[in-house]
PDB file of N, CA and C in Angstrom:
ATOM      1  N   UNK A   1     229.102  74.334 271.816  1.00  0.00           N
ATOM      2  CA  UNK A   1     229.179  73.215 272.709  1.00  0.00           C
ATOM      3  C   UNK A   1     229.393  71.939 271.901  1.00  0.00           C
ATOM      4  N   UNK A   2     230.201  71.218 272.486  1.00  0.00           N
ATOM      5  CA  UNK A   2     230.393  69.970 272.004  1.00  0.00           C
ATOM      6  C   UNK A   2     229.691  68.858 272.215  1.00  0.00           C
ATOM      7  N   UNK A   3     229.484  67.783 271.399  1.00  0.00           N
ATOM      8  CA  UNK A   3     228.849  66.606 272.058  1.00  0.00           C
ATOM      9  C   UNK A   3     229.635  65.963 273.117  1.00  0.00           C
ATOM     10  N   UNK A   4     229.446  64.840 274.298  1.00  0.00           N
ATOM     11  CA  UNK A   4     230.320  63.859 274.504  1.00  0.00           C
ATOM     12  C   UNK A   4     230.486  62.672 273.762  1.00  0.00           C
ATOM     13  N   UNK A   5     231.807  62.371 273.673  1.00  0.00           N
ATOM     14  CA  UNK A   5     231.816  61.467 272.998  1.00  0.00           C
ATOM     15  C   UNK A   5     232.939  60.404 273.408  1.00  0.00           C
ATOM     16  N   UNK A   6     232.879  60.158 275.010  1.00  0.00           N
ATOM     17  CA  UNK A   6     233.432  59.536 275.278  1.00  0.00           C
ATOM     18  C   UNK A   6     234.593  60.082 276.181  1.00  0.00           C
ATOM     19  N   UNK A   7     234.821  61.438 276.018  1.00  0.00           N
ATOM     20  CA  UNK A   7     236.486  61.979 276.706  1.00  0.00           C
ATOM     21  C   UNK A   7     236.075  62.318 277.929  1.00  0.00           C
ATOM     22  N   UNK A   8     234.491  62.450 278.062  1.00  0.00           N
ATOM     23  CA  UNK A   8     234.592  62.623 280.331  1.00  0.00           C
ATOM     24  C   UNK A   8     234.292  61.708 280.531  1.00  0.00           C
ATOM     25  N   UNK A   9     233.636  60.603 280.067  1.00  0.00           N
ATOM     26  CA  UNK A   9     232.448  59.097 280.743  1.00  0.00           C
ATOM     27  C   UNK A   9     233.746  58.216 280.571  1.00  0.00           C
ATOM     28  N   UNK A  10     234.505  58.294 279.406  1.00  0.00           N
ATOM     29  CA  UNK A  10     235.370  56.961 279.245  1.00  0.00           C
ATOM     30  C   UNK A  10     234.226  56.162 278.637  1.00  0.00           C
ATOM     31  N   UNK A  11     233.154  56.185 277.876  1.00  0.00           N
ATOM     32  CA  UNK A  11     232.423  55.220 277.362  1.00  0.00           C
ATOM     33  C   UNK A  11     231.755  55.820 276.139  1.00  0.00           C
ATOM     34  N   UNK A  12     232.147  55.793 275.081  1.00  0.00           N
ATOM     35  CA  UNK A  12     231.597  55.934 273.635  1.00  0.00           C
ATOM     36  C   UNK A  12     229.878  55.975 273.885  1.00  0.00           C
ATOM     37  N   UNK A  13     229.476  56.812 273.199  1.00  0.00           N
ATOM     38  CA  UNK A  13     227.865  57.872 273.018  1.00  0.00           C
ATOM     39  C   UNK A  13     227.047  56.379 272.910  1.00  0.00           C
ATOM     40  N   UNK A  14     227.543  55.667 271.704  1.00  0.00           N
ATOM     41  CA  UNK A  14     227.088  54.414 271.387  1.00  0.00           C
ATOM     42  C   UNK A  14     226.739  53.441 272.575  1.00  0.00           C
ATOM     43  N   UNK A  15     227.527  53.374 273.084  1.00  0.00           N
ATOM     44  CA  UNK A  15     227.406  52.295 274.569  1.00  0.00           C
ATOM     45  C   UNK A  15     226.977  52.630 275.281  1.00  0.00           C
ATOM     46  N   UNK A  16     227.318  53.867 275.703  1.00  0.00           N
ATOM     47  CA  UNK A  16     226.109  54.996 277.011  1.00  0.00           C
ATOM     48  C   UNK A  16     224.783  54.407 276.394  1.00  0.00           C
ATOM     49  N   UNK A  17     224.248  54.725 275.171  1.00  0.00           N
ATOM     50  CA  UNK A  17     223.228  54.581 275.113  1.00  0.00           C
ATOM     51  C   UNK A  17     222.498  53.015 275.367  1.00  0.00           C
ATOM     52  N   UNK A  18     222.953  51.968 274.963  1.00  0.00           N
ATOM     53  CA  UNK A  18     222.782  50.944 274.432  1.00  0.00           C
ATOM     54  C   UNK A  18     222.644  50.497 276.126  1.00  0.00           C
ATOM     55  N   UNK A  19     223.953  51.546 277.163  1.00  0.00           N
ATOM     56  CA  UNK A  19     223.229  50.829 278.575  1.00  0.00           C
ATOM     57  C   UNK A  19     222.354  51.664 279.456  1.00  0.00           C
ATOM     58  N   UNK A  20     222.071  52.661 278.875  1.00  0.00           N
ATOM     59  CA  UNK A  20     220.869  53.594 279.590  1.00  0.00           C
ATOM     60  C   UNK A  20     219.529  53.016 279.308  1.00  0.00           C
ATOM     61  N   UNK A  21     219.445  52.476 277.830  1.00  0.00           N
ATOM     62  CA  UNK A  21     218.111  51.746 276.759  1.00  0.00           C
ATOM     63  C   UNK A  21     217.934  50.485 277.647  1.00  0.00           C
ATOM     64  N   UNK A  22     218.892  49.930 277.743  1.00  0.00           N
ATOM     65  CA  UNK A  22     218.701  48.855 278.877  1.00  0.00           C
ATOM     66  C   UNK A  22     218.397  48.586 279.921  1.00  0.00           C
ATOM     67  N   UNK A  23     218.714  49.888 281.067  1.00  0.00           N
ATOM     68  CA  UNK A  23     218.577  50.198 282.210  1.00  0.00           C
ATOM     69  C   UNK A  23     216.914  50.483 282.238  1.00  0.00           C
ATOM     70  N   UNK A  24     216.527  51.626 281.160  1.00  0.00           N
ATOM     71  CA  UNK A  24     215.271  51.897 280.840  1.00  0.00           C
ATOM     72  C   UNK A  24     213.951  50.952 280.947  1.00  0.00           C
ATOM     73  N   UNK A  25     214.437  50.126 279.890  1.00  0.00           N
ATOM     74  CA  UNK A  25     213.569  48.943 280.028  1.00  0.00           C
ATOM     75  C   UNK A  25     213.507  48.025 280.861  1.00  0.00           C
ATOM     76  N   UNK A  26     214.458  47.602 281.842  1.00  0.00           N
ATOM     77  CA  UNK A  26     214.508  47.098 282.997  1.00  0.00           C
ATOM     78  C   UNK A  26     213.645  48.093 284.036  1.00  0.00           C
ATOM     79  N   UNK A  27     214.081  48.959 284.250  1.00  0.00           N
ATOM     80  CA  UNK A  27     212.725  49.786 285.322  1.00  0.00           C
ATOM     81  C   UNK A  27     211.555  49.354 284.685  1.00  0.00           C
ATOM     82  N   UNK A  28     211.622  49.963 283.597  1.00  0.00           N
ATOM     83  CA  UNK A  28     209.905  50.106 282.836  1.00  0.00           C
ATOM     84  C   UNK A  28     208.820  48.745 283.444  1.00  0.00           C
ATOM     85  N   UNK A  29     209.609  47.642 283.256  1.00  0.00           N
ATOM     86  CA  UNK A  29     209.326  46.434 283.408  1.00  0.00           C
ATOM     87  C   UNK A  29     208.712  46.242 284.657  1.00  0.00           C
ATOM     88  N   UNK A  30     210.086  46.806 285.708  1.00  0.00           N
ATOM     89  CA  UNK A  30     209.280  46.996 287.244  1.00  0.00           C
ATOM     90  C   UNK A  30     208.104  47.430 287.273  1.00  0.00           C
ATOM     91  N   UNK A  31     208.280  48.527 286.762  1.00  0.00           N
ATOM     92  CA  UNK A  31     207.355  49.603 287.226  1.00  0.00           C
ATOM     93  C   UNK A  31     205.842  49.377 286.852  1.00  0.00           C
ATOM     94  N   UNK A  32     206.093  48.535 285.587  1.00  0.00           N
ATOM     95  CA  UNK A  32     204.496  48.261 285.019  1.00  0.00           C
ATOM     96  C   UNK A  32     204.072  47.136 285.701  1.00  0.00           C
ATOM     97  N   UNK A  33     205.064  46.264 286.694  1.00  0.00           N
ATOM     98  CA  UNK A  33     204.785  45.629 287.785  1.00  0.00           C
ATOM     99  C   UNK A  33     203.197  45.950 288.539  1.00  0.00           C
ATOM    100  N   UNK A  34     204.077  47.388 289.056  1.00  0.00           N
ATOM    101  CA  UNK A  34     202.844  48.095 290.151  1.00  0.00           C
ATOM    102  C   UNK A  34     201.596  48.183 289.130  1.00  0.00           C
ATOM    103  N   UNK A  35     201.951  48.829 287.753  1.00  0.00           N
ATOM    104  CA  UNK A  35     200.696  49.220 287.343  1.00  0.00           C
ATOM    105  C   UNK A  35     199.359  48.108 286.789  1.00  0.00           C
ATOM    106  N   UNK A  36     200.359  46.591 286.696  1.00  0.00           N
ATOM    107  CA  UNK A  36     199.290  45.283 286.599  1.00  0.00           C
ATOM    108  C   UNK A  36     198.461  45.181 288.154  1.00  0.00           C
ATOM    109  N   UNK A  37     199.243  45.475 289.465  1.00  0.00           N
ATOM    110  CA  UNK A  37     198.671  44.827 290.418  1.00  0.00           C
ATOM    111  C   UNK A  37     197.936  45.933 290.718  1.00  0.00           C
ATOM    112  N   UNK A  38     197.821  47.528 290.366  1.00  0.00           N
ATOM    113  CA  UNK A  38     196.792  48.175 290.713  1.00  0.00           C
ATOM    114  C   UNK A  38     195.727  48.174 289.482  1.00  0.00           C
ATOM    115  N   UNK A  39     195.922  48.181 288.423  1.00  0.00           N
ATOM    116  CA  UNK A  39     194.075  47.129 286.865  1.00  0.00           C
ATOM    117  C   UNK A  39     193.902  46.081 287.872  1.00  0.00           C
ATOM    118  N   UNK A  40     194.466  45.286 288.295  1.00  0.00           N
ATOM    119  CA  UNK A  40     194.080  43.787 288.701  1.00  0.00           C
ATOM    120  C   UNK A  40     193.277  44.270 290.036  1.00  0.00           C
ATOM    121  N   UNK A  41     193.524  45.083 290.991  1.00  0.00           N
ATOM    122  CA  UNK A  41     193.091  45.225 291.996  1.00  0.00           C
ATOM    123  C   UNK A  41     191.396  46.259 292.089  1.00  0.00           C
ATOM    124  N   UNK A  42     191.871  47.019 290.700  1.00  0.00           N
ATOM    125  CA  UNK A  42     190.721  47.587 290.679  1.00  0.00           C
ATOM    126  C   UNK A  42     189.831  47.025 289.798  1.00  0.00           C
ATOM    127  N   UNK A  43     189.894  45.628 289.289  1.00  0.00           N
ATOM    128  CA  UNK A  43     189.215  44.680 288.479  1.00  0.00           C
ATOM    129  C   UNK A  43     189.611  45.041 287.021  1.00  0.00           C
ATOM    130  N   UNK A  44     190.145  45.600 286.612  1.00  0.00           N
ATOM    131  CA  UNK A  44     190.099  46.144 284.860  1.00  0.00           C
ATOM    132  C   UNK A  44     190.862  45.515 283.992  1.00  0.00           C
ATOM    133  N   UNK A  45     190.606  44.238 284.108  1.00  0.00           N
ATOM    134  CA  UNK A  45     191.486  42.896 283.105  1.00  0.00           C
ATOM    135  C   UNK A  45     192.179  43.968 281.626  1.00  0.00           C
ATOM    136  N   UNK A  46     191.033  44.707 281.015  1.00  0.00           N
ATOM    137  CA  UNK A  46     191.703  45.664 280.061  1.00  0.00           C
ATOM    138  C   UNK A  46     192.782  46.337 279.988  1.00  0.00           C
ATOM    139  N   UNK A  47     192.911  47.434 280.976  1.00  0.00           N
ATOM    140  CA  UNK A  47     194.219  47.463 281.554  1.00  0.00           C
ATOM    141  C   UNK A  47     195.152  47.037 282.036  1.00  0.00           C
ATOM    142  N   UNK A  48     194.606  46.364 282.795  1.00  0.00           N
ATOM    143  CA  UNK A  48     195.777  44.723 282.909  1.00  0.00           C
ATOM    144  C   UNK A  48     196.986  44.298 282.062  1.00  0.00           C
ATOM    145  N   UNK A  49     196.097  43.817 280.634  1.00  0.00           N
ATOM    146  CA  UNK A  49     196.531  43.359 279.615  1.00  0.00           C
ATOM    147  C   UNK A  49     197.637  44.067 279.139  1.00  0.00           C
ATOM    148  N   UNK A  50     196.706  45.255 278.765  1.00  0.00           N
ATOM    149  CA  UNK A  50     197.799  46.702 278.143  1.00  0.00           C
ATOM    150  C   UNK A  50     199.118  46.334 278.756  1.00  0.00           C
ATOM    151  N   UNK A  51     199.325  46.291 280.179  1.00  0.00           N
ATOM    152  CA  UNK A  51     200.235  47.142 281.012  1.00  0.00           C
ATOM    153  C   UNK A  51     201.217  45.433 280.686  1.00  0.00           C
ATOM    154  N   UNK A  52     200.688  44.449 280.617  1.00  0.00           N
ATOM    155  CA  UNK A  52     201.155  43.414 280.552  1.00  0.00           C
ATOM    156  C   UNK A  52     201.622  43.192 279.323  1.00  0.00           C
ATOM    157  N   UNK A  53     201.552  43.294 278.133  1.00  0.00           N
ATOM    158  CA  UNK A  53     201.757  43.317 276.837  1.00  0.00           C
ATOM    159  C   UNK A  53     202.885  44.420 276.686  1.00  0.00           C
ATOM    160  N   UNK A  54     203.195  45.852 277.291  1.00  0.00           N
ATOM    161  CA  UNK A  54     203.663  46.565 277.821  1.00  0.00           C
ATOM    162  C   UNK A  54     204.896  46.518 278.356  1.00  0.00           C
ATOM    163  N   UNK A  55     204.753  45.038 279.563  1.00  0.00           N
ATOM    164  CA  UNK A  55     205.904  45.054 280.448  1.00  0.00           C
ATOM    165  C   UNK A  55     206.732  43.464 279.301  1.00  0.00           C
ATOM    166  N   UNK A  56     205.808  42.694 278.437  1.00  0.00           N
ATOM    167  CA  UNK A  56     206.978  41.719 277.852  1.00  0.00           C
ATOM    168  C   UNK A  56     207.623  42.304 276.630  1.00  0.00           C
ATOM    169  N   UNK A  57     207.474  43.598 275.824  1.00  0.00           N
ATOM    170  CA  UNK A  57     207.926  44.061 275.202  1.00  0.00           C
ATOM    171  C   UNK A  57     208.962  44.670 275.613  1.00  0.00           C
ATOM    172  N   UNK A  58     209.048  45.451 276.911  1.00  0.00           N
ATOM    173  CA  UNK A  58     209.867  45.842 278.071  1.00  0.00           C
ATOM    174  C   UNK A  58     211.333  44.939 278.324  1.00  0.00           C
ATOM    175  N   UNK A  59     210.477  43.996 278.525  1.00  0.00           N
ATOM    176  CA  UNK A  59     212.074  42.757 278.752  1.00  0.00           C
ATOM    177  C   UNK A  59     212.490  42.552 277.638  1.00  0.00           C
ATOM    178  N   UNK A  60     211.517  41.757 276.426  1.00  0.00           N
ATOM    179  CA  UNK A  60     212.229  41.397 275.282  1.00  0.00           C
ATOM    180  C   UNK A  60     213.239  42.858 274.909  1.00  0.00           C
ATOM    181  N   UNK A  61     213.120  44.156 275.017  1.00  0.00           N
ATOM    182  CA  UNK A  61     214.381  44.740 275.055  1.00  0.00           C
ATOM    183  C   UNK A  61     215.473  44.808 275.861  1.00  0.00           C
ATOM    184  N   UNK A  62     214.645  44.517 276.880  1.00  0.00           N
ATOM    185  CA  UNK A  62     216.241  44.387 278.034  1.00  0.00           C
ATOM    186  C   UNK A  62     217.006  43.326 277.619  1.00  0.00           C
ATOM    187  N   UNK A  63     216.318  42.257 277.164  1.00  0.00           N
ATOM    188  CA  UNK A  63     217.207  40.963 276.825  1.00  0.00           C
ATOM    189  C   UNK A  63     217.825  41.835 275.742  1.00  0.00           C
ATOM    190  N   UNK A  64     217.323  42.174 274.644  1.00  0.00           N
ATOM    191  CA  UNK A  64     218.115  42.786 273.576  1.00  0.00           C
ATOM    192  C   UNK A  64     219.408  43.112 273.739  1.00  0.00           C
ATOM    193  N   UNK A  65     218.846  44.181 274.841  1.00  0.00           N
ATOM    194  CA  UNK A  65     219.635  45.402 274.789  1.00  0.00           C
ATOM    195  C   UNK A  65     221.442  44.194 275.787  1.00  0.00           C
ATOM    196  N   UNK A  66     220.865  43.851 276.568  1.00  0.00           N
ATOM    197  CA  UNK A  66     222.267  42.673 277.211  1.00  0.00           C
ATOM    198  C   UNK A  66     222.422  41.696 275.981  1.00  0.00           C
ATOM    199  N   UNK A  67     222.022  41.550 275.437  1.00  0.00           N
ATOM    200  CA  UNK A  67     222.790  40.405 274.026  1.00  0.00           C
ATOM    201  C   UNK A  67     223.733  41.407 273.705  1.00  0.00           C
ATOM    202  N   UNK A  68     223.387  42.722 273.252  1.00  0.00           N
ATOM    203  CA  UNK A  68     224.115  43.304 272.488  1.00  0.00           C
ATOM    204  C   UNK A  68     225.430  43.844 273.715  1.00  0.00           C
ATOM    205  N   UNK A  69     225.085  44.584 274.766  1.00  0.00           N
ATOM    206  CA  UNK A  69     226.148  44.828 275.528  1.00  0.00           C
ATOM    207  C   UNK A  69     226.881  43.424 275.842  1.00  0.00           C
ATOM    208  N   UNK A  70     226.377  42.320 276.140  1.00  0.00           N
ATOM    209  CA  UNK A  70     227.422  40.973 276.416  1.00  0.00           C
ATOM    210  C   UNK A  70     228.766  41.234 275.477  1.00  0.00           C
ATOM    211  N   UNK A  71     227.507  41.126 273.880  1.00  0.00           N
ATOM    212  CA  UNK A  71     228.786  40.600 272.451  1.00  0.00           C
ATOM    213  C   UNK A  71     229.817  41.966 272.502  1.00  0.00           C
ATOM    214  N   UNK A  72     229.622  43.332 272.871  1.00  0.00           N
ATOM    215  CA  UNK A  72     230.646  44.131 272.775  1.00  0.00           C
ATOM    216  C   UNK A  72     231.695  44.707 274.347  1.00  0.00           C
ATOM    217  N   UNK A  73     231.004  44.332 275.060  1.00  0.00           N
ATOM    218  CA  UNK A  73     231.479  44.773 275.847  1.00  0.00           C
ATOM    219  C   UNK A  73     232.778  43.098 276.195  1.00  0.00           C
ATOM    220  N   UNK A  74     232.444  42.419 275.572  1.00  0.00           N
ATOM    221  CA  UNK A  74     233.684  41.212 275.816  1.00  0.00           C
ATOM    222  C   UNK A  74     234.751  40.998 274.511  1.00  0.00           C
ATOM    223  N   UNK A  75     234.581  41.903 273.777  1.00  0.00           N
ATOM    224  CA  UNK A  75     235.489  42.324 272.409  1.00  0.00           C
ATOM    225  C   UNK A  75     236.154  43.637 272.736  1.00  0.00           C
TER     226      UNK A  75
END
């Protein structure tokens, strides 16, 4: 078996990834949404935090990950 590498997607392994990693961390972000407002709801500032510390590491890759798709995907 072969890898893909672009000849069924039309999009190089490299870039698939770079916008799946992106996509990733954009949910993640949501998602740890729910999981601050259910620590917060069940009082557990601890968990809270986690999930919050969690979700800005989350974006700071999504931003990443769109710096990098912006600069190549407009070259």
């Amino acid at each position: 078996m072969t890898s893909e590498t672009g000849d069924v997607t039309g999009t190089k392994d490299k870039d698939y990834n770079l916008i799946w990693y992106t996509e990733q961390c954009l949910n993640n972000a949501l998602r740890l949404e729910t999981y601050i407002q259910d620590a917060e709801r069940d009082g557990d500032n601890e968990v809270a935090d986690l999930f919050r510390k969690a979700q800005s590491d989350s974006r700071k890759g999504a931003e990443r990950g769109k710096a990098l798709l912006g600069s190549r995907m407009s070259s």
